[in-house]
Every structure is written in C-alpha cells, then in structure tokens.
C-alpha atoms as a PDB file:
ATOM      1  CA  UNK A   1     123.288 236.351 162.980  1.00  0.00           C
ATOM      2  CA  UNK A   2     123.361 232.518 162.717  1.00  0.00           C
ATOM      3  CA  UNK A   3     126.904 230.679 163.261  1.00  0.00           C
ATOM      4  CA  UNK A   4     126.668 229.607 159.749  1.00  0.00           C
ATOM      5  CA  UNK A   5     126.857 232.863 158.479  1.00  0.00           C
ATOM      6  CA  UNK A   6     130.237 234.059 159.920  1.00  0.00           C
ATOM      7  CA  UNK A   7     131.910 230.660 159.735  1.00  0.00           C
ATOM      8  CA  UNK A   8     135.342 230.770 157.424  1.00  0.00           C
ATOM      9  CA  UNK A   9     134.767 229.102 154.650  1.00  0.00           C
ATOM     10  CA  UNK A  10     137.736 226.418 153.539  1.00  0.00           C
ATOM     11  CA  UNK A  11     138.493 227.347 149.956  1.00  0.00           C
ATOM     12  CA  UNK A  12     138.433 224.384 147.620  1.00  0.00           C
ATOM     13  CA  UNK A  13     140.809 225.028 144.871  1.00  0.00           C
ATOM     14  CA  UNK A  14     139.314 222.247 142.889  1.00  0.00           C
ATOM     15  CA  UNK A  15     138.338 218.553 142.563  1.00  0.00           C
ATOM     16  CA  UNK A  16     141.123 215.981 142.518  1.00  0.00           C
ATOM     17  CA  UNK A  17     140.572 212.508 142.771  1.00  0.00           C
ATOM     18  CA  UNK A  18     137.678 209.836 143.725  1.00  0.00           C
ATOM     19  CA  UNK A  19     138.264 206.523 145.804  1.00  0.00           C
ATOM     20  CA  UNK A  20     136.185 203.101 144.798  1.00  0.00           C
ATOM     21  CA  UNK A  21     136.388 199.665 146.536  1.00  0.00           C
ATOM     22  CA  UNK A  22     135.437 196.629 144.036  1.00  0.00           C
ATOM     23  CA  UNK A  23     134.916 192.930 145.003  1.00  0.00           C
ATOM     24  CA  UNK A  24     136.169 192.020 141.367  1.00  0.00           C
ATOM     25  CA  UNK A  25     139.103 194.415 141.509  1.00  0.00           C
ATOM     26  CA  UNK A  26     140.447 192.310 138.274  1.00  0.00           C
ATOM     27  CA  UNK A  27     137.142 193.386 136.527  1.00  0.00           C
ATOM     28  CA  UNK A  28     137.127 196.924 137.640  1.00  0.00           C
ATOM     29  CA  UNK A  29     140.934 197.401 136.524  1.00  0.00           C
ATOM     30  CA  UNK A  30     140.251 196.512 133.101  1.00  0.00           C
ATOM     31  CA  UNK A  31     136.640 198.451 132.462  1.00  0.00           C
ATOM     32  CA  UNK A  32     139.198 201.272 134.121  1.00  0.00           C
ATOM     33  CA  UNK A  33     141.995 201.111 131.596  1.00  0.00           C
ATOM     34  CA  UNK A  34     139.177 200.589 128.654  1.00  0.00           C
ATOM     35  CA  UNK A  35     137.740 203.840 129.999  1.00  0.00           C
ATOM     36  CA  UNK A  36     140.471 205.925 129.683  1.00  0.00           C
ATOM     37  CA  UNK A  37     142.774 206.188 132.554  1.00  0.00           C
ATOM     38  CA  UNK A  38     146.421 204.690 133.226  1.00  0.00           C
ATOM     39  CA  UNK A  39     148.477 203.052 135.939  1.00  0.00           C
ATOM     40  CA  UNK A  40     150.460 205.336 138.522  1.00  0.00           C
ATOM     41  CA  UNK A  41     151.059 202.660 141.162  1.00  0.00           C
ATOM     42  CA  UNK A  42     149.797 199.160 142.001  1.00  0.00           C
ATOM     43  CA  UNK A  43     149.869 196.872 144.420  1.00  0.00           C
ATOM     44  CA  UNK A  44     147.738 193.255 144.973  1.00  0.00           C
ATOM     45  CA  UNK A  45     144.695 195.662 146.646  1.00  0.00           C
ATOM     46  CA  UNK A  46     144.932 198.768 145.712  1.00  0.00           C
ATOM     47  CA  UNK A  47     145.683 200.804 142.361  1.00  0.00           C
ATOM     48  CA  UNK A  48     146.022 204.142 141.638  1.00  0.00           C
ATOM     49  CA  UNK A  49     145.454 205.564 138.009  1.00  0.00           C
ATOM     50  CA  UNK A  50     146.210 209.368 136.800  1.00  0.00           C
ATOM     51  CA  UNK A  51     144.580 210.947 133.483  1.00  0.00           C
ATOM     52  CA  UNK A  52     147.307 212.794 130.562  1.00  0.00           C
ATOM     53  CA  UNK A  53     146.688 216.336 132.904  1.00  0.00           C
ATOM     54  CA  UNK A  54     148.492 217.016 135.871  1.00  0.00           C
ATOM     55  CA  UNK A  55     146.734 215.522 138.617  1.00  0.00           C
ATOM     56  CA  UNK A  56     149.207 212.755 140.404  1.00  0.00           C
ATOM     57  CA  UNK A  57     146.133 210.402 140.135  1.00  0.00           C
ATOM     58  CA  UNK A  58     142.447 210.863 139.572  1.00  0.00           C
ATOM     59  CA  UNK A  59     141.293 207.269 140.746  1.00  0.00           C
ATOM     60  CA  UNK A  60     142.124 205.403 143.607  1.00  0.00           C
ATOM     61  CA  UNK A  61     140.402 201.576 143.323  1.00  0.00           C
ATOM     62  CA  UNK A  62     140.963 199.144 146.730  1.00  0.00           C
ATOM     63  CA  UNK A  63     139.766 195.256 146.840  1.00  0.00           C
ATOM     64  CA  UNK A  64     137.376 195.116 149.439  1.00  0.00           C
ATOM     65  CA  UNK A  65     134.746 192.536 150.614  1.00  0.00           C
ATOM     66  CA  UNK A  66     131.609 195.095 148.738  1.00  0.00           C
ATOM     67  CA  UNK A  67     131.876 197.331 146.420  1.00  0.00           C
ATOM     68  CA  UNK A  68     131.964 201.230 147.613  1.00  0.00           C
ATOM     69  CA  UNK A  69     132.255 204.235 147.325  1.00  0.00           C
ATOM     70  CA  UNK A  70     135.291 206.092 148.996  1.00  0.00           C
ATOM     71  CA  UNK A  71     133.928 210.142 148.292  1.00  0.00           C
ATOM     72  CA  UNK A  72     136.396 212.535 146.704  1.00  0.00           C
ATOM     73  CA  UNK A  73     139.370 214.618 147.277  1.00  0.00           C
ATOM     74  CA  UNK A  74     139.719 218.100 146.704  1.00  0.00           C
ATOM     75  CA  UNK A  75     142.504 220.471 146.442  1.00  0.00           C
ATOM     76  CA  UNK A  76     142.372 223.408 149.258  1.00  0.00           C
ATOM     77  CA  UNK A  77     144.182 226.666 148.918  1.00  0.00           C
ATOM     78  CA  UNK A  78     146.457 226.776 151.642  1.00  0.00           C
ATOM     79  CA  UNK A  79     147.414 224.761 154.866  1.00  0.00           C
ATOM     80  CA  UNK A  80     145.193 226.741 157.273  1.00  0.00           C
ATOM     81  CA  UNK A  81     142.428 225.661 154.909  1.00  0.00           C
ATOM     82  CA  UNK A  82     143.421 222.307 156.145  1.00  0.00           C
ATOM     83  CA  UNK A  83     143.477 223.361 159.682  1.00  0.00           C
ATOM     84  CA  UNK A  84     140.255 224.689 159.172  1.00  0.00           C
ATOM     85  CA  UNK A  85     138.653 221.288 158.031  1.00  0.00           C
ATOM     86  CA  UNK A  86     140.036 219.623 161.432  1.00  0.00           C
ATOM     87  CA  UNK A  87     136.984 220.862 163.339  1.00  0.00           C
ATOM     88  CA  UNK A  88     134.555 218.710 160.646  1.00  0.00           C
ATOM     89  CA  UNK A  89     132.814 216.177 161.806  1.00  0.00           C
ATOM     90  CA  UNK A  90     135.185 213.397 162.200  1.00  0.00           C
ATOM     91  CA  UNK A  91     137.771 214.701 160.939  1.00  0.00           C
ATOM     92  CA  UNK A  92     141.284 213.623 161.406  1.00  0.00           C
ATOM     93  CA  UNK A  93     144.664 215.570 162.211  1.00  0.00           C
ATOM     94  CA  UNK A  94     146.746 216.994 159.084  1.00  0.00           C
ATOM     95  CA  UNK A  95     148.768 213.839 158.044  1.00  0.00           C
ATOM     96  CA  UNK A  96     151.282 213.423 155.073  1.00  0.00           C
ATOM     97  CA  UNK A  97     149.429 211.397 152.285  1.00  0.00           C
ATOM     98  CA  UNK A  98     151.017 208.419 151.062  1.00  0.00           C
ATOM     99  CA  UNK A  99     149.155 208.450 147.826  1.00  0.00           C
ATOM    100  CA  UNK A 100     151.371 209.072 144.216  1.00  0.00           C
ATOM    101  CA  UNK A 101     151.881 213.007 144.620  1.00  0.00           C
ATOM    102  CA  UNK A 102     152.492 213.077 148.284  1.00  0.00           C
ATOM    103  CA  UNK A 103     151.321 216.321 150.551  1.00  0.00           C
ATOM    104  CA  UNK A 104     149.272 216.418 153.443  1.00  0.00           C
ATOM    105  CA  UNK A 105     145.598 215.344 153.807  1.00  0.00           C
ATOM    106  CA  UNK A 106     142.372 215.898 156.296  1.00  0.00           C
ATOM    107  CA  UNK A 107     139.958 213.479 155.870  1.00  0.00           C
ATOM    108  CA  UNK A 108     136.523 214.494 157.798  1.00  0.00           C
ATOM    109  CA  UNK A 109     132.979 212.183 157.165  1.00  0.00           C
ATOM    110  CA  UNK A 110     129.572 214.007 155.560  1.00  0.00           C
ATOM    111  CA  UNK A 111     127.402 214.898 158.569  1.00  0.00           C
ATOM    112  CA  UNK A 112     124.277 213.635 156.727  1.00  0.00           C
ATOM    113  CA  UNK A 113     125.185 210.460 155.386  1.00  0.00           C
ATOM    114  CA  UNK A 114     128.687 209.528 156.940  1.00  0.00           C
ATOM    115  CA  UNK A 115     130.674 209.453 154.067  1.00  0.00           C
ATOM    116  CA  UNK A 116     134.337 210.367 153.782  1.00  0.00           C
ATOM    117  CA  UNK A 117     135.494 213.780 152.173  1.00  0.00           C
ATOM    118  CA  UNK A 118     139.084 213.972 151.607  1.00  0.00           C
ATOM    119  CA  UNK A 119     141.164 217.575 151.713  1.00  0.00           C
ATOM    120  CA  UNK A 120     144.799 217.980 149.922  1.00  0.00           C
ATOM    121  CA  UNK A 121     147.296 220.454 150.060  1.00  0.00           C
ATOM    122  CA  UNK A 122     150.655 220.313 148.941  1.00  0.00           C
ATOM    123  CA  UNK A 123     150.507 217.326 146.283  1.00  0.00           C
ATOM    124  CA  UNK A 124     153.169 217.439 143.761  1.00  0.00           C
ATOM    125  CA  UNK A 125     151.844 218.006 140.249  1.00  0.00           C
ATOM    126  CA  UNK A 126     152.537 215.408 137.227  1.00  0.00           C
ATOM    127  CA  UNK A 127     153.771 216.364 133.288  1.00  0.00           C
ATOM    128  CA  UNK A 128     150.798 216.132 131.106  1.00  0.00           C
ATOM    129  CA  UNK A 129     151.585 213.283 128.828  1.00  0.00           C
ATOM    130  CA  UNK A 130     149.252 213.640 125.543  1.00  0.00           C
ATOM    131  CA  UNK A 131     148.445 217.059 123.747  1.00  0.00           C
ATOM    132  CA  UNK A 132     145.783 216.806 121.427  1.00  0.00           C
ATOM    133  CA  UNK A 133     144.887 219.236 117.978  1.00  0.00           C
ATOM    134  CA  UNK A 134     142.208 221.604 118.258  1.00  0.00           C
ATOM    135  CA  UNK A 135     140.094 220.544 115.237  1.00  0.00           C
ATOM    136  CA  UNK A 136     139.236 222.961 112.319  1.00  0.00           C
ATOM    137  CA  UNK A 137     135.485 222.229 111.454  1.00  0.00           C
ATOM    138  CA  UNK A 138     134.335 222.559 107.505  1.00  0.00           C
ATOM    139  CA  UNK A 139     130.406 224.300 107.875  1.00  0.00           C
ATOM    140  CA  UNK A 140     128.383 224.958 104.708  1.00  0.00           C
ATOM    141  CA  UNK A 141     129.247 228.027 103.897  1.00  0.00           C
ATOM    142  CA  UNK A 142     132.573 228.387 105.754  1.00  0.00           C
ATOM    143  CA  UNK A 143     134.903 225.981 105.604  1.00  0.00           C
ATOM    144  CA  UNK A 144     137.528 226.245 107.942  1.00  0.00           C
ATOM    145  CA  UNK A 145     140.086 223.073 106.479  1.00  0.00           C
ATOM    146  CA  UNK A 146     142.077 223.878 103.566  1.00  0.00           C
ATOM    147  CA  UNK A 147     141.850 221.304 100.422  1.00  0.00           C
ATOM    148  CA  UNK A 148     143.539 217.634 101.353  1.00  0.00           C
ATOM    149  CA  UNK A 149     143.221 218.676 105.367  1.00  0.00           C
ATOM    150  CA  UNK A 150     142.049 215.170 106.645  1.00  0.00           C
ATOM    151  CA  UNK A 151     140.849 214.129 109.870  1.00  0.00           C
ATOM    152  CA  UNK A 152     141.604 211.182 110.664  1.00  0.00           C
ATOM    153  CA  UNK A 153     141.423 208.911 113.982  1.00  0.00           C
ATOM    154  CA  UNK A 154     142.616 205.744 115.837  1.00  0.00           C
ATOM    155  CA  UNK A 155     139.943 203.386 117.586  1.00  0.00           C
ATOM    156  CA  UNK A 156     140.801 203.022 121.553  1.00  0.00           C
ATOM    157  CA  UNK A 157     139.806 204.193 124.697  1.00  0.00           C
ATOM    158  CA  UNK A 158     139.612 208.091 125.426  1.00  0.00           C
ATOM    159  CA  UNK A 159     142.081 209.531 127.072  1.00  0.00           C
ATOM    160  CA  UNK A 160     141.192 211.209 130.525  1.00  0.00           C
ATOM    161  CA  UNK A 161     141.847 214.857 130.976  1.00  0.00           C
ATOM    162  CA  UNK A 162     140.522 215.338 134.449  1.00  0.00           C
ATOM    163  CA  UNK A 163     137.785 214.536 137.067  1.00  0.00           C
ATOM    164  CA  UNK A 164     135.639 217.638 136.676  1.00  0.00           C
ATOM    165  CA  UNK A 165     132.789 216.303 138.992  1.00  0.00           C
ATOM    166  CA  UNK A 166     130.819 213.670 140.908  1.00  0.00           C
ATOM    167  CA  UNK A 167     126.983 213.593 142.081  1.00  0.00           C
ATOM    168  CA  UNK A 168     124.947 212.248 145.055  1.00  0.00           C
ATOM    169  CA  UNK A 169     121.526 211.149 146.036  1.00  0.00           C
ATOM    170  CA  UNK A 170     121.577 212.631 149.819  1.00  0.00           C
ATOM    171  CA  UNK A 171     118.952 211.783 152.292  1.00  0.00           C
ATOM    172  CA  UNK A 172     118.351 215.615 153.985  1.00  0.00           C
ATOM    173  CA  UNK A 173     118.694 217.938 151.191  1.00  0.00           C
ATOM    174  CA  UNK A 174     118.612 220.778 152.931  1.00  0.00           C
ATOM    175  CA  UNK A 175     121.201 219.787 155.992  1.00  0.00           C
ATOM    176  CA  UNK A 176     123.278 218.672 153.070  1.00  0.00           C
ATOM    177  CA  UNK A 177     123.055 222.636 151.305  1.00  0.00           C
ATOM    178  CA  UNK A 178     123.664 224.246 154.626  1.00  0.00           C
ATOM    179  CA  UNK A 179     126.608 222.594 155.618  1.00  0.00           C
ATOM    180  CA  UNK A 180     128.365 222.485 151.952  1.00  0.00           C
ATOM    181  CA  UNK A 181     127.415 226.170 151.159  1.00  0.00           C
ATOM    182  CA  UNK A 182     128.295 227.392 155.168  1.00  0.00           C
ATOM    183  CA  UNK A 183     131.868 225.523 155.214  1.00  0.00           C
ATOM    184  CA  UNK A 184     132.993 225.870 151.633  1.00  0.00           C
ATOM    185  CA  UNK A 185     133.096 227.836 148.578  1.00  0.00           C
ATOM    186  CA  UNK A 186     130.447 225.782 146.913  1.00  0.00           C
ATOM    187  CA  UNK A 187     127.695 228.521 144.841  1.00  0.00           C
ATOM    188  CA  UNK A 188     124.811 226.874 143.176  1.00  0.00           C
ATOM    189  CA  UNK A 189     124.830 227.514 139.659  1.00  0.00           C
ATOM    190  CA  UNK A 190     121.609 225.436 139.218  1.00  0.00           C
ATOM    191  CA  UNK A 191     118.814 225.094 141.507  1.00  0.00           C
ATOM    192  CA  UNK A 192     115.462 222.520 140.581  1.00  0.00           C
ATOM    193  CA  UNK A 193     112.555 222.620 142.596  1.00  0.00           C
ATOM    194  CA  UNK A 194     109.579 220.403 143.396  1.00  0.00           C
ATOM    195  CA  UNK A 195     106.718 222.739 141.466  1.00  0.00           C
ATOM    196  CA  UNK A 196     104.282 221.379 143.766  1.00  0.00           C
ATOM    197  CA  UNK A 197     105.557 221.966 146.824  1.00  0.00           C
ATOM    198  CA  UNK A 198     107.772 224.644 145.518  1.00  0.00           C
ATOM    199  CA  UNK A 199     110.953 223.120 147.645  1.00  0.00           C
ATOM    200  CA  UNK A 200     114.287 222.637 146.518  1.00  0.00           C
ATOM    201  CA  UNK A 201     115.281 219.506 145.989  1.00  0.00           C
ATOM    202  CA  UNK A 202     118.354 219.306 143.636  1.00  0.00           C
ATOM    203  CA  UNK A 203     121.427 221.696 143.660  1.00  0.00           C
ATOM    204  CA  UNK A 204     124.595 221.929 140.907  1.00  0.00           C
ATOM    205  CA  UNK A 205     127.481 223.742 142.802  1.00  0.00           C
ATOM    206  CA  UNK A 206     130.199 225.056 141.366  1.00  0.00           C
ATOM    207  CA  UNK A 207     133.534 226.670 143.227  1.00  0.00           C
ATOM    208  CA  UNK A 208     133.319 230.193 143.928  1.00  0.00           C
ATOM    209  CA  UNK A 209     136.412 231.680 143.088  1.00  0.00           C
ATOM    210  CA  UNK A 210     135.480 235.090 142.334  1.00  0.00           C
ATOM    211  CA  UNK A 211     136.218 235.997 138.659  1.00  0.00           C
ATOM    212  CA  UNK A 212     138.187 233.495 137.596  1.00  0.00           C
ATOM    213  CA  UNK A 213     136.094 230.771 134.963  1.00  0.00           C
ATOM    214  CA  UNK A 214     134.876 227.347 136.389  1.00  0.00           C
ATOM    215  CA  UNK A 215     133.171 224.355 135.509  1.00  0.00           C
ATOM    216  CA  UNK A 216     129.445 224.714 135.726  1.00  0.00           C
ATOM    217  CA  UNK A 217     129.668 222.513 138.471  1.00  0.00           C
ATOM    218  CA  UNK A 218     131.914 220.028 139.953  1.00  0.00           C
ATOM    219  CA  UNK A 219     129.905 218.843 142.924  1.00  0.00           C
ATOM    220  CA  UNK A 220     125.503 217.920 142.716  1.00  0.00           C
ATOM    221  CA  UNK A 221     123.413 216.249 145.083  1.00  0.00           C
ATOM    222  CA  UNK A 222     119.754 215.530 144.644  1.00  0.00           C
ATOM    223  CA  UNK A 223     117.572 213.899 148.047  1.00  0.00           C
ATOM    224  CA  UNK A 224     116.131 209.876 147.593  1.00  0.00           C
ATOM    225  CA  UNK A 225     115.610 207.687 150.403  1.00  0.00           C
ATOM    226  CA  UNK A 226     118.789 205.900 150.697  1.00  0.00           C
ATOM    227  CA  UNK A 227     122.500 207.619 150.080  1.00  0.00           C
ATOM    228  CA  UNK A 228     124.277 206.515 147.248  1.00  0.00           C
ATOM    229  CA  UNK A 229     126.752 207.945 145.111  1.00  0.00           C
ATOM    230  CA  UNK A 230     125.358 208.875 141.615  1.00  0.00           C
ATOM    231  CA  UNK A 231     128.016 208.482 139.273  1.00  0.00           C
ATOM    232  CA  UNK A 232     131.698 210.469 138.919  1.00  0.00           C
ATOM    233  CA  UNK A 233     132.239 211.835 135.999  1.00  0.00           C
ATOM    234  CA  UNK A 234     135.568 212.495 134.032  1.00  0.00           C
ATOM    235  CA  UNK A 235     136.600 215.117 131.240  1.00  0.00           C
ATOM    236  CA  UNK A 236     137.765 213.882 127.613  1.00  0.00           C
ATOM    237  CA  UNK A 237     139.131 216.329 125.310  1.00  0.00           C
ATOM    238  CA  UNK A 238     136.907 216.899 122.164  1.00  0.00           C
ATOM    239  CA  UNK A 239     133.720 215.044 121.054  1.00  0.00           C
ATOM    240  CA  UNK A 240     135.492 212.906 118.609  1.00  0.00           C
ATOM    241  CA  UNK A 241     137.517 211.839 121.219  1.00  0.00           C
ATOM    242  CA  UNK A 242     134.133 211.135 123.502  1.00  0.00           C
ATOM    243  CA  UNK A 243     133.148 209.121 120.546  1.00  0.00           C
ATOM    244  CA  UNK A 244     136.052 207.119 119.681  1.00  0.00           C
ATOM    245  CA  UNK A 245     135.412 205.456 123.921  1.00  0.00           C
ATOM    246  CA  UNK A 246     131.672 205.339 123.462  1.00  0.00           C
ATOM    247  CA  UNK A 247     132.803 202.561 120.767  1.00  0.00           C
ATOM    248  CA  UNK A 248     135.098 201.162 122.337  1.00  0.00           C
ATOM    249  CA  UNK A 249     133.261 200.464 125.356  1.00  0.00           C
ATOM    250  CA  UNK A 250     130.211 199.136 123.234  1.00  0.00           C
ATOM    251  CA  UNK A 251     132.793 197.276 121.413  1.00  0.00           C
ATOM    252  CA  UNK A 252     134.308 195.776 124.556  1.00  0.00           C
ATOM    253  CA  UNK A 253     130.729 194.501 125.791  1.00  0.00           C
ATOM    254  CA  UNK A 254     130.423 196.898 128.756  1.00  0.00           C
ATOM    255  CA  UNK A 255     126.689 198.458 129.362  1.00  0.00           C
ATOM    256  CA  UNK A 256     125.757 202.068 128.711  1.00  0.00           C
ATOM    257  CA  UNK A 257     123.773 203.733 131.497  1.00  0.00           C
ATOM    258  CA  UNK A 258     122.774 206.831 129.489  1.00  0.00           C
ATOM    259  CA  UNK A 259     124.216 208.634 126.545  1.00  0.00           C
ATOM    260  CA  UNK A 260     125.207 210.179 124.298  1.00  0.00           C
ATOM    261  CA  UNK A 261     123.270 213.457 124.680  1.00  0.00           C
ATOM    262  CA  UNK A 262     123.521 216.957 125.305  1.00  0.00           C
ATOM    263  CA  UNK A 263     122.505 218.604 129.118  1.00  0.00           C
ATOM    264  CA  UNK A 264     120.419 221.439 129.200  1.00  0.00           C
ATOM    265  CA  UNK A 265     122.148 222.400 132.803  1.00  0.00           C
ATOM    266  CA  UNK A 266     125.460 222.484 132.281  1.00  0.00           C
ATOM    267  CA  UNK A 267     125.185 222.175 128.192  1.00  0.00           C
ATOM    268  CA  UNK A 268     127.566 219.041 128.630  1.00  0.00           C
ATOM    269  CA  UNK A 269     127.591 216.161 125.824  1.00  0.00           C
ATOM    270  CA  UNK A 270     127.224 212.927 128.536  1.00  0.00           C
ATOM    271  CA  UNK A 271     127.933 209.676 128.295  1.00  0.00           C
ATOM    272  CA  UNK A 272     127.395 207.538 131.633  1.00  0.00           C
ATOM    273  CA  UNK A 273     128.655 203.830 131.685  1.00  0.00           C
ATOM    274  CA  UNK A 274     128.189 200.988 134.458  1.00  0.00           C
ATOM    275  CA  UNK A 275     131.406 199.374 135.344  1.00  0.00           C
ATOM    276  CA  UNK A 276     131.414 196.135 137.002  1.00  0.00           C
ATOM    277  CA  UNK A 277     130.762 196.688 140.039  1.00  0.00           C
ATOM    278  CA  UNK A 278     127.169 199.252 138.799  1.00  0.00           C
ATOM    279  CA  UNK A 279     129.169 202.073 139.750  1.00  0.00           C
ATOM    280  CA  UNK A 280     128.398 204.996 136.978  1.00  0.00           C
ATOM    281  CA  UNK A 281     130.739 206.799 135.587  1.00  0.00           C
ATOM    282  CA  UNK A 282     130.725 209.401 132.771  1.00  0.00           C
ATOM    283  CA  UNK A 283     132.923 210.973 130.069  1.00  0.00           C
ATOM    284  CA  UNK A 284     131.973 214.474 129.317  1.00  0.00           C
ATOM    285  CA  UNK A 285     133.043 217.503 126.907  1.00  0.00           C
ATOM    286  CA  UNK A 286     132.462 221.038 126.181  1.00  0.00           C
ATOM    287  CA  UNK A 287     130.394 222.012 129.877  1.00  0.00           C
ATOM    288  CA  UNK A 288     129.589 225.392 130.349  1.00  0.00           C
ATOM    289  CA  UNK A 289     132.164 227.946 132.617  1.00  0.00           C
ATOM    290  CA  UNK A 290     131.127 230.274 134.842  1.00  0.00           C
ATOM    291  CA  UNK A 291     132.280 233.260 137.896  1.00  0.00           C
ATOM    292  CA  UNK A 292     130.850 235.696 140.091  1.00  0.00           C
ATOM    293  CA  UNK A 293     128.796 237.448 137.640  1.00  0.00           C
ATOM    294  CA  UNK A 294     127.025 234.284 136.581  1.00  0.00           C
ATOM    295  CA  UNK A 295     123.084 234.442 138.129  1.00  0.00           C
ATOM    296  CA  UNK A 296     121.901 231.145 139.750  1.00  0.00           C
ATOM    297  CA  UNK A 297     119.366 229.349 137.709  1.00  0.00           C
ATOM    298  CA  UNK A 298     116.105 227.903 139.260  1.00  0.00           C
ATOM    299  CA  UNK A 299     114.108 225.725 137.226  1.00  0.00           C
ATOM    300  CA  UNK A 300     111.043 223.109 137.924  1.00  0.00           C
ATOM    301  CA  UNK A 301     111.792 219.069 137.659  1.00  0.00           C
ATOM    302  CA  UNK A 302     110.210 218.098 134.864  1.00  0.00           C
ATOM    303  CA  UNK A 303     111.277 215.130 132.565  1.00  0.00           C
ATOM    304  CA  UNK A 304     112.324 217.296 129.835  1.00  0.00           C
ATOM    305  CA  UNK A 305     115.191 219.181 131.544  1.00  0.00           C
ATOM    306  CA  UNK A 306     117.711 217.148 131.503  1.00  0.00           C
ATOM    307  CA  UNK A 307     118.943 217.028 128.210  1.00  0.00           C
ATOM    308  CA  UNK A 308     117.760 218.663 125.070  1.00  0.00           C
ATOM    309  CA  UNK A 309     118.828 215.455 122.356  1.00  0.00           C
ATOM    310  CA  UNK A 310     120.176 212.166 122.963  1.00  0.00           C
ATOM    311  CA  UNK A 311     118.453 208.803 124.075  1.00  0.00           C
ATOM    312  CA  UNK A 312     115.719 209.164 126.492  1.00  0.00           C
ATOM    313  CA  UNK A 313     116.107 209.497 130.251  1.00  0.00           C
ATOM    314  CA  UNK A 314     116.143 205.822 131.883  1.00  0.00           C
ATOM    315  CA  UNK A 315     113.554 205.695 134.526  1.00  0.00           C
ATOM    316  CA  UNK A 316     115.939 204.318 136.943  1.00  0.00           C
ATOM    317  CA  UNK A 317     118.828 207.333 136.001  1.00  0.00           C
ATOM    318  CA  UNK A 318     118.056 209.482 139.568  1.00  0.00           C
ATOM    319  CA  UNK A 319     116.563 206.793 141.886  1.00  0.00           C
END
C-alpha cells in the first residue's frame, strides 16, 4: 500500500478567506468596496474586508511592489488538524493569527508551484449584518405574489455572503491531485478529460464531509504552462442581487471578464470581473450542493461545457 493511501487526512471545515497584494492598493480598495465587501480593519498597507455572513474577513489586500496572489485560508476541524499540516512542505509552527477574528494559523507552501496555503482554527465568528427576503416569483400559471406585492430594488454594489471558492491553472496536474486528494478531504465532484489522450486534466473538488450538503466545489485547478491563480470567486444572495452589481460595476467603468451565464458544472449563474490589478474575481448564486452519495462526473473538454447560456467563452478565459 502506497504512503498516500494511509496518510490522515486534515479535515477542511471550509474555505475562509483569500490574500491579494496590489501595486495600486488605492485602486484595488475601491473596485473592492464597489464589488461588494466592507472594511474590518485598515492600515496604510494592508486592509482587511469581511462579507454580511460570519466570516471575521473574507479578503485580505497588502501594498506590495507587484501585484499577487497570497492563496487562501481554510477553516480545519480541530487543532490536531493543525498539527497535522506542520509536516507540509514548508510549513510553519501553530502561531496565533493576528488577523480580525484571531485563532491560530499554519501556513505551509503548494509543493507544485510554491504558493502559500493558509490553515485556521479557532477564529472568532462575526454577527451577520444584512438579512435579505426570499423572493416569491409570479409564473404563468402560478403566481406566487398576492395583488399589490411589489418588488422593488436599490442600485449599489452586492452585498457579499461568503467566499465559496477559488481556481488555479497548476503546472503538474496530476502531482497537484495526489497531494490535495492524499492530505485533505478534497472529492472531485467534476472530472474533464483530454478526449484525445483520454488524461485528466481539470478537477472541481468539493469537501468531503460525509452527508452533510456542500458547495459543488470550493477548490478547481486545471494544468497550463505557467501557475497563476484563476480567479476567486464570492457568493451573493439571489440573482437580483447578482444583477443589481453587474450594473453597478458596468456603471462604475470597471471591465467584465465573462458573464452573466449559467455553468453546466456546478449549474452556477457567473459573473467574473477584472479588478485593477487583472486579478478575476466572480460573484455567483444558486451552485449546486452535494455529499457522499453524489457520483463524480467525468466529462470531455469541449467548448460547449462550460456554460449552457450567457455570452460566449473568451478565448483567453483558461489560458
């Protein structure tokens, strides 16, 4: 039996927050607040921003000298989940985090591509600060409002709910599978292949947690010849909602990278924007949830299977 196979696993509870370094910090702070998210803490370099949910922050943006990508942060079950992740590659002792919502913190670096991958335990959870309606929908032959039931809106930004995942473009697919799927709870829930070499070559994971409903996935890598981070992407509550910060975004003169459409894996409604710095990053509502009984899907690339309506797929989307 291979070492990979009776390694404990470190049980991700779920995703957290994502870390960004800007040049323009100025520029990236506004397209940020525009996008949907709010202040926690900020200092001249460094600014932290939370969603309405309970995450203590969901963004982290630093003023550096390029513009990068930090990797993520994920909540692990327990502390000897975090002693567990001390034996990564690179990986640092337990520390306390200093970040808004305190606890302790591993941070080990990606043995393919040398990026950091941030652990939590222990944070101290936020009050959610918006609630939102759940909409009654008129249909044609059921109508669902009674008579003088408007709906109504305000134009602004969409409010955050959560970061539900982020991608990559990976340069050793398969070293990148073994050693996400070996140490962690990650499950594909989509698999495409290369039909003509019949080779997998993208993977959408999702947390394993037995029975209990989860996002479709919250963590994707596909393989490309240099690493990059593909884009992060962020929940909003309802499509109106979505809709309302598509506009304003347009409004505000930022550029749309892709949207608005529906996925075929995943069923999300996207939206991807560029921020100032050409990171991408996405609002998204109404993915699919699924558990242990849920079968792993493997389908061929092909330019149709990425989304079933919307714009059409930029040829530079997954380069």
């Amino acid at each position: 039996m291979s070492p990979s196979a009776t390694r404990q696993k470190i049980s991700l509870n779920r995703i957290a927050h994502v870390y960004y370094t800007h040049k323009d910090l100025d520029k990236a702070h506004q397209f940020l607040l525009d996008f949907g998210l709010s202040v926690v803490q900020k200092t001249d370099d460094k600014i932290y921003y939370r969603g309405y949910g309970t995450e203590p922050f969901l963004y982290c943006a630093t003023r550096g000298d390029e513009d990068k990508f930090g990797g993520t942060a994920w909540v692990v079950d327990s502390l000897e989940d975090l002693e567990l992740a001390t034996s990564l590659p690179g990986a640092t002792p337990i520390h306390d985090s200093d970040a808004p919502g305190g606890g302790k913190r591993v941070t080990f670096y990606d043995p393919v591509d040398n990026f950091p991958f941030h652990l939590v335990y222990g944070q101290t959870p936020v009050e959610m600060t918006e609630t939102f309606p759940e909409l009654a929908y008129n249909f044609p032959t059921v109508k669902h409002r009674p008579v003088n039931k408007t709906q109504r809106f305000k134009q602004g930004p969409a409010p955050i709910h959560k970061l539900g995942h982020f991608g990559l473009c990976v340069t050793n697919y398969k070293a990148a599978f073994d050693f996400y799927t070996s140490n962690f709870n990650f499950k594909p829930s989509d698999l495409v292949y290369d039909p003509a070499t019949n080779e997998d070559i993208t993977t959408f994971l999702h947390l394993d947690r037995g029975a209990e409903m989860v996002d479709h996935h919250s963590f994707f890598f596909f393989e490309g010849p240099k690493f990059h981070v593909h884009h992060s992407s962020f929940e909003v509550f309802d499509f109106d909602i979505q809709m309302l910060g598509h506009t304003w975004l347009n409004e505000k003169g930022y550029e749309n990278c892709w949207g608005v459409g529906r996925h075929i894996m995943g069923s999300q409604i996207f939206d991807y924007w560029f921020d100032p710095s050409r990171f991408i990053l996405e609002h998204y509502v109404d993915g699919d949830l699924v558990n242990d009984e849920t079968p792993t899907n493997r389908t061929a690339a092909g330019p149709g299977n990425l989304h079933v309506w919307g714009p059409d797929l930029p040829p530079t989307f997954l380069l």
